[in-house]
Protein backbone atom coordinates (compact mmCIF):
# COMPACT_ATOMS: atom_id res chain seq x y z
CA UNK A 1 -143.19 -286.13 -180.61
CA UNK A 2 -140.14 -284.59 -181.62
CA UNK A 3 -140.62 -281.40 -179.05
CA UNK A 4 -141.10 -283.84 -176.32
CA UNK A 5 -137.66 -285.24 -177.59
CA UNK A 6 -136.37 -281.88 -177.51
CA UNK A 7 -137.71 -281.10 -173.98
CA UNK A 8 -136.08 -284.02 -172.45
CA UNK A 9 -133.04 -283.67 -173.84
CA UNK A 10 -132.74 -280.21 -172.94
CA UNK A 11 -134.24 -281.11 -169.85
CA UNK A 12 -131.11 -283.96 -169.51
CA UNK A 13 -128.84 -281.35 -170.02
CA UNK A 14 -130.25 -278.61 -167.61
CA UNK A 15 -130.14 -281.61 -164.83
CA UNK A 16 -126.65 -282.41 -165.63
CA UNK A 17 -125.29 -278.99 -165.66
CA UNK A 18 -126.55 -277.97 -162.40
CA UNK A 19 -125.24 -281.25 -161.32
CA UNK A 20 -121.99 -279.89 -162.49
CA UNK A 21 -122.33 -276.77 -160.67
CA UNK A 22 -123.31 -278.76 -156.86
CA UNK A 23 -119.87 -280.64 -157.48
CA UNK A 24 -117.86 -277.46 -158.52
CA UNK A 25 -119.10 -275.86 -155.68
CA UNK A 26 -118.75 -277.95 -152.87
CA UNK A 27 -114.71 -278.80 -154.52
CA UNK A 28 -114.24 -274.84 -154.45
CA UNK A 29 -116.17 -274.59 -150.29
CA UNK A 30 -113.48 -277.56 -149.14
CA UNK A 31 -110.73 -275.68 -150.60
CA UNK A 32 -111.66 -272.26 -149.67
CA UNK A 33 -109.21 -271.09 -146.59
CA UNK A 34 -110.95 -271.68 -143.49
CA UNK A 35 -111.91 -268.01 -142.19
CA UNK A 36 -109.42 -267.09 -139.08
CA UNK A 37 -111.09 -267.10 -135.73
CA UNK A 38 -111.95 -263.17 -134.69
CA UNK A 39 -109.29 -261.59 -132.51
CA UNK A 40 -110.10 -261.32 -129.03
CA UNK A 41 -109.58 -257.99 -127.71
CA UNK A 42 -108.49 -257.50 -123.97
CA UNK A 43 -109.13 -254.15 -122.52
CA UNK A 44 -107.44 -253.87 -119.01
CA UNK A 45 -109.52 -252.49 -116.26
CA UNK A 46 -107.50 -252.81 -113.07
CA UNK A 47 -104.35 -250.65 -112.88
CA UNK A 48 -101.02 -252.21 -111.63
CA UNK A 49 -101.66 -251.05 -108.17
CA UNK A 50 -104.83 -252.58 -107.61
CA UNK A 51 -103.23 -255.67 -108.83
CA UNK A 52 -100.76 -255.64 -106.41
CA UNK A 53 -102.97 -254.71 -103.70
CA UNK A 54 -105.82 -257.23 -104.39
CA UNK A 55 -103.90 -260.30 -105.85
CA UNK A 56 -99.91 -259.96 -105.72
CA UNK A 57 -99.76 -258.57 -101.97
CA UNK A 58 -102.51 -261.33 -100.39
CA UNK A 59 -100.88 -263.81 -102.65
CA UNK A 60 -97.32 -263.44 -101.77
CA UNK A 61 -97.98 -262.82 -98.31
CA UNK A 62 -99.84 -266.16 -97.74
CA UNK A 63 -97.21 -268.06 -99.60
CA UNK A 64 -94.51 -266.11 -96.83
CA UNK A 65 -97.19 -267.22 -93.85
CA UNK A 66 -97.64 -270.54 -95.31
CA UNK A 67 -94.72 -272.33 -93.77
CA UNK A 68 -92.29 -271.20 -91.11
CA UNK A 69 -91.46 -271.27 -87.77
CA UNK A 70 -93.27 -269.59 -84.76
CA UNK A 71 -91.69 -269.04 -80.93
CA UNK A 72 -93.80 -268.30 -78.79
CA UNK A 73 -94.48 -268.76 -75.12
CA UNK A 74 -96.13 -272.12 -75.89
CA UNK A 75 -92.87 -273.36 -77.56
CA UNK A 76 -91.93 -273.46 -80.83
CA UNK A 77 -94.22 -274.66 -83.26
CA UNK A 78 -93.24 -275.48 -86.85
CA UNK A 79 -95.97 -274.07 -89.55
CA UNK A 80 -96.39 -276.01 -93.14
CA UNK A 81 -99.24 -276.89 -95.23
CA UNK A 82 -100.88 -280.71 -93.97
CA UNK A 83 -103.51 -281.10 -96.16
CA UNK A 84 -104.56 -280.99 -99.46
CA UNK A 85 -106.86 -278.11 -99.35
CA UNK A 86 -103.99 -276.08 -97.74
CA UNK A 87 -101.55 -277.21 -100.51
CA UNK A 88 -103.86 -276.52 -103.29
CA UNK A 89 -104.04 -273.03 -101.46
CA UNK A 90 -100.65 -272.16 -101.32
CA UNK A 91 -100.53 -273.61 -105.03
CA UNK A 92 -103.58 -270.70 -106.42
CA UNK A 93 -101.57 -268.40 -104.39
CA UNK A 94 -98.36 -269.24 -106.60
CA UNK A 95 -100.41 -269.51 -109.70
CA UNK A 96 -102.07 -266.21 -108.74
CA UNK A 97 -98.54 -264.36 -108.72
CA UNK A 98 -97.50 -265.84 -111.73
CA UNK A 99 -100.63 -264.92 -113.62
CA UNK A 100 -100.31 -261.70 -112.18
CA UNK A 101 -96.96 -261.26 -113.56
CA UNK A 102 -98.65 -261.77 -117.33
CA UNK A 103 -101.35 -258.95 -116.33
CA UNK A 104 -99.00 -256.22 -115.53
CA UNK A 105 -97.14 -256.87 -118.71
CA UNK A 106 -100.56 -256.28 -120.80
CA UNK A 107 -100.02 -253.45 -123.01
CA UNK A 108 -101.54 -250.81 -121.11
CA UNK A 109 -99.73 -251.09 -118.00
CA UNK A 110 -95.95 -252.09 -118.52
CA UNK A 111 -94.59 -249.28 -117.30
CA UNK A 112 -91.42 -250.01 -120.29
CA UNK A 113 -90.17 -252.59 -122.21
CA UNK A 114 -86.76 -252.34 -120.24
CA UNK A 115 -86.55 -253.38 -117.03
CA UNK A 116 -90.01 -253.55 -116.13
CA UNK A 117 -90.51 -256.48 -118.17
CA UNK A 118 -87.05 -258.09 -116.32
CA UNK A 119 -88.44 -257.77 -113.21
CA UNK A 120 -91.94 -258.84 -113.84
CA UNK A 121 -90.50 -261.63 -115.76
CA UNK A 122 -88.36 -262.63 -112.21
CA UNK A 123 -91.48 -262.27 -110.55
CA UNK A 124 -93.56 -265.33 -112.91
CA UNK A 125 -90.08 -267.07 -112.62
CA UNK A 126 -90.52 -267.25 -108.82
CA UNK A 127 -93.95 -268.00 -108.27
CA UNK A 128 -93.46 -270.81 -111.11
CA UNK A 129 -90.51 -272.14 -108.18
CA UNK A 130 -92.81 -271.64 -105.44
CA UNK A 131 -95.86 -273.98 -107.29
CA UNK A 132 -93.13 -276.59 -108.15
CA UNK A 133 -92.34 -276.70 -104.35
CA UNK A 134 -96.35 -277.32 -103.66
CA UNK A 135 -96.56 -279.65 -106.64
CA UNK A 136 -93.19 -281.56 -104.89
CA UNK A 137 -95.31 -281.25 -101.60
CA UNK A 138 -92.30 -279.66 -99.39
CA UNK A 139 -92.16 -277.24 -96.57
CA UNK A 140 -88.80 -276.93 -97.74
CA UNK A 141 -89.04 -275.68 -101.09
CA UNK A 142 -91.69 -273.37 -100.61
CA UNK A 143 -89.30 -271.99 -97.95
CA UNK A 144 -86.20 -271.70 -100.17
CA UNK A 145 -88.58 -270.44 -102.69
CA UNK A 146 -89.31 -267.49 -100.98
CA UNK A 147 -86.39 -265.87 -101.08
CA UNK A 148 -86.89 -265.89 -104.72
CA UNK A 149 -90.14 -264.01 -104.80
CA UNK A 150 -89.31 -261.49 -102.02
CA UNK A 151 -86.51 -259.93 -103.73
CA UNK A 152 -88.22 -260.28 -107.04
CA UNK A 153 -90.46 -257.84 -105.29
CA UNK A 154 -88.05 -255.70 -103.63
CA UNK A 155 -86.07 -255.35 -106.20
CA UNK A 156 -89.16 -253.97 -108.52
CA UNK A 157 -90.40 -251.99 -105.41
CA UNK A 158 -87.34 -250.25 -105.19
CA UNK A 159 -87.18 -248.72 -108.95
CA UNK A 160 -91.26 -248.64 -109.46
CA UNK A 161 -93.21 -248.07 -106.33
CA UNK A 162 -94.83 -245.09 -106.36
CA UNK A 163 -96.95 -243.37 -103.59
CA UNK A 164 -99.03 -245.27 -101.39
C-alpha cells in the first residue's frame, strides 16, 4: 500500500508540475515580441523612360485633351468630361501621374537626390491638383490645373531628357 501512496503522490506532483510548465509557457508566448512582418523587396523593372512613354506621356496627354476648346469649321465646340466614366478617366489618368511620380523616385532610377527629386515631387504635386479638380467635378480646374503639370514637365524635360 504504501508504494501505491508513493506513486500517486509522485504522480500528483508530476501532473502539477507540468501544469506549471503549460502556464509558464503560454505567459512567456503572450509576452514574446510579436515577430516583424518580412520586408518586401521591390526590384524595378521599367526604366524612367518607359515610364514616361507608357504611363506619364498617355496620362498627361489625356488629362491636356480632356477639356478644352475646339474651332473648327462646324463652330466652336467646348470639350469637358459629362459623365462619370469620363471623370473617373481623367481621375486614373491623374492618379496614374502621381503614382508615377513615386516610381521614378524608387531607388534605382532617381537620377539624384537634388533636383530630380524637386521636380518629380512638382510633378505628384500637380497631378494631386488635377484629381482634386475631377473629385470637385470642374472643367475649370482641370483646366487651371494644367498649367501646373505642363511645366512640371517642361521644366524636368529641360534639365533630364535625354535622347529620344
Amino acid at each position: 500500500m504504501r508504494t501505491v501512496h508513493w506513486l500517486f503522490v509522485v504522480s500528483i506532483a508530476l501532473f502539477l508540475s507540468g501544469l506549471a510548465f503549460v502556464i509558464a509557457g503560454a505567459r512567456l508566448a503572450r509576452q514574446a515580441p510579436k515577430a516583424a512582418p518580412a520586408e518586401i523587396v521591390i526590384t524595378p523593372v521599367a526604366s524612367v523612360k518607359q515610364i514616361m512613354n507608357g504611363i506619364v506621356g498617355p496620362a498627361a496627354n489625356r488629362v491636356f485633351a480632356s477639356v478644352g476648346t475646339v474651332i473648327s469649321a462646324k463652330g466652336t465646340e467646348e470639350r469637358a468630361p459629362r459623365t462619370d466614366a469620363e471623370w473617373e478617366a481623367v481621375g486614373n489618368d491623374a492618379a496614374a501621374l502621381i503614382e508615377s511620380g513615386n516610381l521614378i523616385l524608387m531607388t534605382g532610377r532617381a537620377v539624384d537626390r537634388g533636383d530630380w527629386v524637386k521636380m518629380s515631387e512638382a510633378m505628384i504635386a500637380a497631378g494631386k491638383v488635377v484629381l482634386r479638380a475631377v473629385q470637385a467635378r470642374s472643367p475649370d480646374k482641370v483646366m487651371e490645373s494644367g498649367e501646373a503639370l505642363n511645366e512640371s514637365c517642361d521644366t524636368c524635360h529641360q534639365k533630364y531628357k535625354r535622347g529620344s
